[in-house]
PDB file of N, CA and C in Angstrom:
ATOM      1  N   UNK A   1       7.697 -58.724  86.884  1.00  0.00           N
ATOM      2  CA  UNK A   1       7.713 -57.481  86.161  1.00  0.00           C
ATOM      3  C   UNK A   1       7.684 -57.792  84.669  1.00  0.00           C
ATOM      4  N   UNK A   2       7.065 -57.074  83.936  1.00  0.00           N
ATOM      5  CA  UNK A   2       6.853 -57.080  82.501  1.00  0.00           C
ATOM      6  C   UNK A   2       7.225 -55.379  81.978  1.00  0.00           C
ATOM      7  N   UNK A   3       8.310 -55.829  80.817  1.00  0.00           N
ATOM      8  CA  UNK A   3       8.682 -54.777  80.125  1.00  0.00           C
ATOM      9  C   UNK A   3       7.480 -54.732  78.723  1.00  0.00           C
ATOM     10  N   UNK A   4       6.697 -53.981  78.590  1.00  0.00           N
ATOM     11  CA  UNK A   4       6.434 -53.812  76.662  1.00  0.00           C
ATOM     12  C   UNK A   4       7.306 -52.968  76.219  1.00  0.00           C
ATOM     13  N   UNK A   5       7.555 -53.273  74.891  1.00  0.00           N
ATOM     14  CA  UNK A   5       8.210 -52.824  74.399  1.00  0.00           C
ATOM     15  C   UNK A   5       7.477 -52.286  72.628  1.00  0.00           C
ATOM     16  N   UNK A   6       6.909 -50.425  72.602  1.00  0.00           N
ATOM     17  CA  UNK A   6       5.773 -50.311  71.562  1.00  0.00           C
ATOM     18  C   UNK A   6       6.781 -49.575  70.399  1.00  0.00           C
ATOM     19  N   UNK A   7       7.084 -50.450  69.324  1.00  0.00           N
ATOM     20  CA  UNK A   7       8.059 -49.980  67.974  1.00  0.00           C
ATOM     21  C   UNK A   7       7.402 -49.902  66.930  1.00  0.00           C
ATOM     22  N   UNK A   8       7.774 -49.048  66.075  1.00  0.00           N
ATOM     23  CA  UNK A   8       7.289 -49.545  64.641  1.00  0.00           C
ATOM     24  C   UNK A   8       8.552 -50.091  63.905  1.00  0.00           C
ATOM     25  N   UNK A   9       7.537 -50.952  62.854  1.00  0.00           N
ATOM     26  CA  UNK A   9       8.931 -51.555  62.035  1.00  0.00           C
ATOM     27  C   UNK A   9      10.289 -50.960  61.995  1.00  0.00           C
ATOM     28  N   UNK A  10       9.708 -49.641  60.832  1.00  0.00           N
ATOM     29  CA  UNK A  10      11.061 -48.844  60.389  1.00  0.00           C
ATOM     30  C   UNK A  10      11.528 -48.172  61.683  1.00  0.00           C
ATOM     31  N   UNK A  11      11.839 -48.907  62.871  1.00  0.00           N
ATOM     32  CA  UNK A  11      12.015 -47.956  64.053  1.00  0.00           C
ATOM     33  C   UNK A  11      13.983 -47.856  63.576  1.00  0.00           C
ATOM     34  N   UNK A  12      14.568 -47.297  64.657  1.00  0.00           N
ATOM     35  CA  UNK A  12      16.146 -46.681  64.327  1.00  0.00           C
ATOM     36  C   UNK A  12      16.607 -47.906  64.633  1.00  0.00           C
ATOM     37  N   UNK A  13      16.140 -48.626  66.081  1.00  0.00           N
ATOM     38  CA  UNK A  13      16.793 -49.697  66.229  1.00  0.00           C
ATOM     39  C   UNK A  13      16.310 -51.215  66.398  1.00  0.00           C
ATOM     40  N   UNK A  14      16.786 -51.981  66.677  1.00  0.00           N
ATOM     41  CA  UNK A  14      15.794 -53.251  66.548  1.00  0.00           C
ATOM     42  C   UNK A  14      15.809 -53.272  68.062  1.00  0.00           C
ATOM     43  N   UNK A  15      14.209 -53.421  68.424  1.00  0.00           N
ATOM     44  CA  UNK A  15      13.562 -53.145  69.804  1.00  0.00           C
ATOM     45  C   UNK A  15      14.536 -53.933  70.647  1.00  0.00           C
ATOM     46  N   UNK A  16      14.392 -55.270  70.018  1.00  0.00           N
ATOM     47  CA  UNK A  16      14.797 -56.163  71.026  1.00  0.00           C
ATOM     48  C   UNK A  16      16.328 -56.718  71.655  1.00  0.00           C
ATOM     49  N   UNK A  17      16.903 -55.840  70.795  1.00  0.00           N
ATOM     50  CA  UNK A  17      18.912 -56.118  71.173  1.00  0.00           C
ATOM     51  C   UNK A  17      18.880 -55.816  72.606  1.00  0.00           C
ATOM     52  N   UNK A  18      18.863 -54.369  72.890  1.00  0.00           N
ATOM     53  CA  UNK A  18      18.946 -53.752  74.473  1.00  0.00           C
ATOM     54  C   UNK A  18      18.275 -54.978  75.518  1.00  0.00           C
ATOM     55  N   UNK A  19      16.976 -54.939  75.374  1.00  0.00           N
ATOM     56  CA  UNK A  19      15.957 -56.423  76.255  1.00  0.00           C
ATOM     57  C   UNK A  19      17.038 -57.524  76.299  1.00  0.00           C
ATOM     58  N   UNK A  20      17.742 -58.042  75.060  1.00  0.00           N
ATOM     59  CA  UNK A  20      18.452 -59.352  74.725  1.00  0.00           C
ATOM     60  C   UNK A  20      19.132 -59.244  76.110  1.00  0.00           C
ATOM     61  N   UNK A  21      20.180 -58.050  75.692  1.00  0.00           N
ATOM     62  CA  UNK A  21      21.330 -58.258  76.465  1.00  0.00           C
ATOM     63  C   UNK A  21      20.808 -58.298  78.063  1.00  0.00           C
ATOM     64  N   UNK A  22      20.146 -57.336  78.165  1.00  0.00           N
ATOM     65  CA  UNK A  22      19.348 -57.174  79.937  1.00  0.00           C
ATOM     66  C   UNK A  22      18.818 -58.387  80.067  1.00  0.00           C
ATOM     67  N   UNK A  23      18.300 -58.966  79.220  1.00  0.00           N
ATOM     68  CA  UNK A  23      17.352 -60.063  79.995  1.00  0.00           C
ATOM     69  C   UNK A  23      18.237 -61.600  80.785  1.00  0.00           C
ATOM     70  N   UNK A  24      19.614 -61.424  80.394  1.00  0.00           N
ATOM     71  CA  UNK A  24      20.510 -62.189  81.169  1.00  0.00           C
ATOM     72  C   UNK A  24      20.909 -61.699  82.474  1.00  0.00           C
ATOM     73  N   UNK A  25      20.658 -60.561  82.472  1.00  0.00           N
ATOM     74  CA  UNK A  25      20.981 -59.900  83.782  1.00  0.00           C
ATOM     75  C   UNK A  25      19.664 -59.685  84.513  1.00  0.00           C
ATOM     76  N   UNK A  26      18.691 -59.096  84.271  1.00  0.00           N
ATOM     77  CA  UNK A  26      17.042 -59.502  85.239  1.00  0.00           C
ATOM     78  C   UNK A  26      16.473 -60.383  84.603  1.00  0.00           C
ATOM     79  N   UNK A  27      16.638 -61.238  85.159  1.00  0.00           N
ATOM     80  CA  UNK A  27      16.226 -62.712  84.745  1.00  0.00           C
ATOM     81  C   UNK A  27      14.579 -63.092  85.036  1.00  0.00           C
ATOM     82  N   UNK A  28      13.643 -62.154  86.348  1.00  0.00           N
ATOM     83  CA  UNK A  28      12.784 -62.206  86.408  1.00  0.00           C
ATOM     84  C   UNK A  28      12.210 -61.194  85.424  1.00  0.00           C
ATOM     85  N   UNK A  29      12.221 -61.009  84.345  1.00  0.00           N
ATOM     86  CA  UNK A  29      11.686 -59.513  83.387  1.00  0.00           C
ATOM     87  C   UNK A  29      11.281 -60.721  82.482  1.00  0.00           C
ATOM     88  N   UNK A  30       9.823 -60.035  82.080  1.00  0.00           N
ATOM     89  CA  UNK A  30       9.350 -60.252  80.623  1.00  0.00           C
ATOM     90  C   UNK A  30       9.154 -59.537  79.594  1.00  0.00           C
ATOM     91  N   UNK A  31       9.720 -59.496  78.677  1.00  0.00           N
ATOM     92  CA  UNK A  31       9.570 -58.680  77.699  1.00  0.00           C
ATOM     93  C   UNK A  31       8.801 -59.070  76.596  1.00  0.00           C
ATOM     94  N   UNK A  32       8.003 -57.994  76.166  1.00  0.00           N
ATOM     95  CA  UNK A  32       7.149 -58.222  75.059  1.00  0.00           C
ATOM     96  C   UNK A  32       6.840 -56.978  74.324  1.00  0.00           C
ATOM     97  N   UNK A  33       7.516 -57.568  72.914  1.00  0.00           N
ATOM     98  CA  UNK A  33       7.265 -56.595  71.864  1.00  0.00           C
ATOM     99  C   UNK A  33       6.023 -56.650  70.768  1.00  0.00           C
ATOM    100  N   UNK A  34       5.661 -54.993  71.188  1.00  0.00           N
ATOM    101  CA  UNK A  34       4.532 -54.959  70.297  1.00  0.00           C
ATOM    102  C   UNK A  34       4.469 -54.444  69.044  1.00  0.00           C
ATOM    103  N   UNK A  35       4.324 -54.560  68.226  1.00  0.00           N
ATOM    104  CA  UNK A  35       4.739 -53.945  66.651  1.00  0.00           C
ATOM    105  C   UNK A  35       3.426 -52.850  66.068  1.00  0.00           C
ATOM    106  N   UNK A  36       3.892 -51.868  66.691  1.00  0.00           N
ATOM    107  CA  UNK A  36       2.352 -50.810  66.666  1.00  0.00           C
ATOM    108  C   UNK A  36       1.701 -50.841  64.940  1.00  0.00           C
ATOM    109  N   UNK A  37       2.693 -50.842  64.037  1.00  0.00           N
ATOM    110  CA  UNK A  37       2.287 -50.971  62.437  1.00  0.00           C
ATOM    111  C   UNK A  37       1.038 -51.994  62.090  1.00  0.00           C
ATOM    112  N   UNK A  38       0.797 -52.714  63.296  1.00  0.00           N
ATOM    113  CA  UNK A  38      -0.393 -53.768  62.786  1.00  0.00           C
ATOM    114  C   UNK A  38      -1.037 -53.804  64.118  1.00  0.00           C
ATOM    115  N   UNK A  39      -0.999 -52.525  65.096  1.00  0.00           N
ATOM    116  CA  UNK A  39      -1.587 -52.121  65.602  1.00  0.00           C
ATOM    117  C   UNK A  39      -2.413 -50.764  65.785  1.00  0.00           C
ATOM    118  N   UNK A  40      -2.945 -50.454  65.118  1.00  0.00           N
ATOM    119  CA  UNK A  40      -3.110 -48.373  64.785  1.00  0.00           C
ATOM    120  C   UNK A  40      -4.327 -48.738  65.939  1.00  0.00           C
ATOM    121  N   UNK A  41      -4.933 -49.239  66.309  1.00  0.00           N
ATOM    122  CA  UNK A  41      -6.168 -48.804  67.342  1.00  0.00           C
ATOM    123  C   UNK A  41      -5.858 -49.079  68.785  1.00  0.00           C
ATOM    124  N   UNK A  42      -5.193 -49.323  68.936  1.00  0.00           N
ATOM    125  CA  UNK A  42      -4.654 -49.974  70.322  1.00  0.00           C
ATOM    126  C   UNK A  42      -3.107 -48.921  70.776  1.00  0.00           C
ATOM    127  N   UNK A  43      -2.808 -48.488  69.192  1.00  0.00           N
ATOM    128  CA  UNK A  43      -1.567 -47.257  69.409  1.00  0.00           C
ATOM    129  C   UNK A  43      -1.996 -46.178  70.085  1.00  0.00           C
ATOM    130  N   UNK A  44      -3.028 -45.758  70.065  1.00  0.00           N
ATOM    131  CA  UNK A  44      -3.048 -44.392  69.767  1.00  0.00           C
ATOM    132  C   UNK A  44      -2.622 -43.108  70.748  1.00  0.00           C
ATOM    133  N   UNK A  45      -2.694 -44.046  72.091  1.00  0.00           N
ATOM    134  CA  UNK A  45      -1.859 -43.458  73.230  1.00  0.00           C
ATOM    135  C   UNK A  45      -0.200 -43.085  72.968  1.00  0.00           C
ATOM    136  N   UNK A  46       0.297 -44.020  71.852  1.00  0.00           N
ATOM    137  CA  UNK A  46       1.600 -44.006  71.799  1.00  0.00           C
ATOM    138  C   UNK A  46       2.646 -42.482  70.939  1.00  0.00           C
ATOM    139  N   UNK A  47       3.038 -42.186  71.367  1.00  0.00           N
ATOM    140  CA  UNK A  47       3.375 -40.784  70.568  1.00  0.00           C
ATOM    141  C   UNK A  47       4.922 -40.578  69.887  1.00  0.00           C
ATOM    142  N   UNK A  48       6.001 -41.626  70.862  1.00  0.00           N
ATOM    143  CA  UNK A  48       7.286 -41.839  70.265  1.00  0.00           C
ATOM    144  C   UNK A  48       7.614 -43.729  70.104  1.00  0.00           C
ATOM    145  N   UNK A  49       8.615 -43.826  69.462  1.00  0.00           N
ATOM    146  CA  UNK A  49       9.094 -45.055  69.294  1.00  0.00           C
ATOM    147  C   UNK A  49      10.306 -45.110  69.095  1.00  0.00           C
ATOM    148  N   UNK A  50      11.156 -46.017  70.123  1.00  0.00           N
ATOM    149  CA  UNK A  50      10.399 -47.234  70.623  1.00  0.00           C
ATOM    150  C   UNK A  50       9.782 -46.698  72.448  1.00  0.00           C
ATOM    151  N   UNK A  51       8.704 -46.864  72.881  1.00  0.00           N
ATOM    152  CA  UNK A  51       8.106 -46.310  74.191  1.00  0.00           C
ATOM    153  C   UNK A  51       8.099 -47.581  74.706  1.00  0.00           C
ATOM    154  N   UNK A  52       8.807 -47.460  76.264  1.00  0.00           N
ATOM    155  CA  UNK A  52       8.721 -48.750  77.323  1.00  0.00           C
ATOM    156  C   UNK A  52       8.202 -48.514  78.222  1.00  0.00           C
ATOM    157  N   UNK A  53       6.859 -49.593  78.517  1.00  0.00           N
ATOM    158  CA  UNK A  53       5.918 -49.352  79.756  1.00  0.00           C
ATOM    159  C   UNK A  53       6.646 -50.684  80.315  1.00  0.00           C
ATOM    160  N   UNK A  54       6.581 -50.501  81.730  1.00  0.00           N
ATOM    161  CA  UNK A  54       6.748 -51.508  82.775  1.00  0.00           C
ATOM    162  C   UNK A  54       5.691 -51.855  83.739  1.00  0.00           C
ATOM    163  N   UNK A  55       5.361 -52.753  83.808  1.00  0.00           N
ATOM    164  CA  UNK A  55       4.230 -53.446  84.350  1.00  0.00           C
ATOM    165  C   UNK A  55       4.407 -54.259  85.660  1.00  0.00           C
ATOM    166  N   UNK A  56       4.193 -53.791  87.026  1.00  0.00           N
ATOM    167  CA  UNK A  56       4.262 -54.810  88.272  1.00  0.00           C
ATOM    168  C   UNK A  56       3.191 -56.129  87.751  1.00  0.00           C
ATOM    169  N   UNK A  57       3.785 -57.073  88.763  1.00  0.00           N
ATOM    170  CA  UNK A  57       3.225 -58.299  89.134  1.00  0.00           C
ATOM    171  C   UNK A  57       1.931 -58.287  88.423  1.00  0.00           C
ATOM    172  N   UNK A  58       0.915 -57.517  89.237  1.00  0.00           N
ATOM    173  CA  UNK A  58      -0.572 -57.589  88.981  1.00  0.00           C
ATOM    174  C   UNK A  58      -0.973 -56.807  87.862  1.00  0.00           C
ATOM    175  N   UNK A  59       0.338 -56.283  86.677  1.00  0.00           N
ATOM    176  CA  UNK A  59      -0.296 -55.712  85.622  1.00  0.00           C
ATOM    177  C   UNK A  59      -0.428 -54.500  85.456  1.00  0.00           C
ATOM    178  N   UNK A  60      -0.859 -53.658  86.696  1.00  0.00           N
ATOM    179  CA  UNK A  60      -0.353 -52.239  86.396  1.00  0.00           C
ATOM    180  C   UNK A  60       0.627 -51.463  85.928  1.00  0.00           C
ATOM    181  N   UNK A  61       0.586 -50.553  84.875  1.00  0.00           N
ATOM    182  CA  UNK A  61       1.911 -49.747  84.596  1.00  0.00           C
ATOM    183  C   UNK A  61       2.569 -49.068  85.762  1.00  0.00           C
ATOM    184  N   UNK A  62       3.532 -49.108  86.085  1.00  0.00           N
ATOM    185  CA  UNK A  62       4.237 -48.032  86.861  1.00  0.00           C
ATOM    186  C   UNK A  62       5.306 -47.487  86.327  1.00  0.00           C
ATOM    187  N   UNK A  63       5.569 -47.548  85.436  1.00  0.00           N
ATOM    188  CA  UNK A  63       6.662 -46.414  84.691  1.00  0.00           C
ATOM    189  C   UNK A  63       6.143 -46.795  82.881  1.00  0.00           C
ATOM    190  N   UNK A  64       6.649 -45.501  82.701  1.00  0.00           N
ATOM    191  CA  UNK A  64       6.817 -45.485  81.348  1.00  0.00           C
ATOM    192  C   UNK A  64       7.930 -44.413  80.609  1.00  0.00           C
ATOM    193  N   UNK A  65       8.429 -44.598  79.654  1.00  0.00           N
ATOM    194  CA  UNK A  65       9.460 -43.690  79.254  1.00  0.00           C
ATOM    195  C   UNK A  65       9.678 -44.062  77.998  1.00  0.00           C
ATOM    196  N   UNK A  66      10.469 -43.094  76.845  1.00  0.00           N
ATOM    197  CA  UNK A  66      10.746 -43.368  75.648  1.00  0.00           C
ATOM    198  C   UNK A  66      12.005 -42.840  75.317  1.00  0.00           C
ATOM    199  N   UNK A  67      12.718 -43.293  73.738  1.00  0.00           N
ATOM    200  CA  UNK A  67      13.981 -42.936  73.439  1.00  0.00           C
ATOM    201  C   UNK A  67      14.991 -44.451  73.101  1.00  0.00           C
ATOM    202  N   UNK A  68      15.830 -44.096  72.565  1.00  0.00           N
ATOM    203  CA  UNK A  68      17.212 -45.168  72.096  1.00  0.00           C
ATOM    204  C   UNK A  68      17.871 -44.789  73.188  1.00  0.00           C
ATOM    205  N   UNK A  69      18.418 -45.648  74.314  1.00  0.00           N
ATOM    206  CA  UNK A  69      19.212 -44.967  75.630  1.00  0.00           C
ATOM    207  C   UNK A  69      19.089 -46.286  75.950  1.00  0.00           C
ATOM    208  N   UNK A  70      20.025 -47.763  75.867  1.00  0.00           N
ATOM    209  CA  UNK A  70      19.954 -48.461  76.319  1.00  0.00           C
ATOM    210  C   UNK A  70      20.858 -48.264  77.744  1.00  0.00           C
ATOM    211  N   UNK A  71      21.295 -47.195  78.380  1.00  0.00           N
ATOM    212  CA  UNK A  71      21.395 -47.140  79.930  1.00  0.00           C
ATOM    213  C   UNK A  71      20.092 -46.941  80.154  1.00  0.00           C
ATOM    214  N   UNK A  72      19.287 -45.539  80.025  1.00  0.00           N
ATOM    215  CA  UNK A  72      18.166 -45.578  80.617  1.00  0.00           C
ATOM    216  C   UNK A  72      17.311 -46.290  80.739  1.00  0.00           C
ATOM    217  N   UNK A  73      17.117 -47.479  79.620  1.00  0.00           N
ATOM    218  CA  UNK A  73      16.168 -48.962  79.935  1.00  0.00           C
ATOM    219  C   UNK A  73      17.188 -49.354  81.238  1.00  0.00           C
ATOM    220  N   UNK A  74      18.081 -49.562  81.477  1.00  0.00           N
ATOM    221  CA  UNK A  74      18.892 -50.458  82.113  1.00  0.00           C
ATOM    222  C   UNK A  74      18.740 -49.496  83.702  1.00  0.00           C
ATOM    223  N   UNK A  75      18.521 -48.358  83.723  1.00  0.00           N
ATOM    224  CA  UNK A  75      18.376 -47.934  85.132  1.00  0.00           C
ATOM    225  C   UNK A  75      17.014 -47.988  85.476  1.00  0.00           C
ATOM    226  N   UNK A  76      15.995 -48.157  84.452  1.00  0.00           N
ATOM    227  CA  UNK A  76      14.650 -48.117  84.777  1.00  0.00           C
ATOM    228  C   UNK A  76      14.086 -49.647  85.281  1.00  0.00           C
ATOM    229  N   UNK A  77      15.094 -50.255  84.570  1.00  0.00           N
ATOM    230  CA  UNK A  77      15.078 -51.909  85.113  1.00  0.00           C
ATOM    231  C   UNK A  77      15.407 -52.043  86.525  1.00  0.00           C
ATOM    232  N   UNK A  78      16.826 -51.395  86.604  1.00  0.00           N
ATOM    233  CA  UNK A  78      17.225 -51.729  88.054  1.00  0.00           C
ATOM    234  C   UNK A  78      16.111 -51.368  89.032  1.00  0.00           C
ATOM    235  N   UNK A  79      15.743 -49.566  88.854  1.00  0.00           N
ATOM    236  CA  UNK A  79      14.780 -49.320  89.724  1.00  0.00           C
ATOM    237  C   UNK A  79      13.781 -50.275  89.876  1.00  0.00           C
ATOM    238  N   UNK A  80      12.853 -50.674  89.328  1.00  0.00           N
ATOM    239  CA  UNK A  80      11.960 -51.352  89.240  1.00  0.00           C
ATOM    240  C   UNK A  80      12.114 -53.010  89.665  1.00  0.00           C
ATOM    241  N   UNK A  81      13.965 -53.889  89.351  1.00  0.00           N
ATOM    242  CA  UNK A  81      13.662 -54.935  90.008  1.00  0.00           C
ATOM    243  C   UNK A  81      13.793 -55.227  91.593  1.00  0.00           C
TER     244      UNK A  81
END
């Protein structure tokens, strides 16, 4: 499973604390942050920040969701591992 993770700089929080702490606990998760500010053409789907798509095995999205709610990353993880 692969988390992205789509922020802009001046986002509220720093993307990657919440991932930090989870990623000791789903140990099979990859996370990867994308920094939409030096991305504008590849954003444009994106509408809030920070927005987390989750990605099965073979790459497909199967969830996506947005917001500062480090439970709700953390239940969207569970579901998904």
């Amino acid at each position: 499973m692969c988390v992205t993770i789509h922020a802009r700089q001046r986002s509220p929080i720093t993307p990657p604390s919440p991932s930090h702490t989870l990623s000791t606990q789903y140990t099979g998760v990859k996370y990867i942050l994308a920094q939409l500010d030096y991305m504008q053409e590849e954003a444009t789907d994106i509408s809030y920040t920070p927005t987390y798509a989750i990605h099965n095995h073979k790459g497909r999205k199967v969830d996506e969701f947005f917001g500062v709610n480090p439970q709700k990353l953390d239940d969207h993880l569970w579901l998904h591992s």
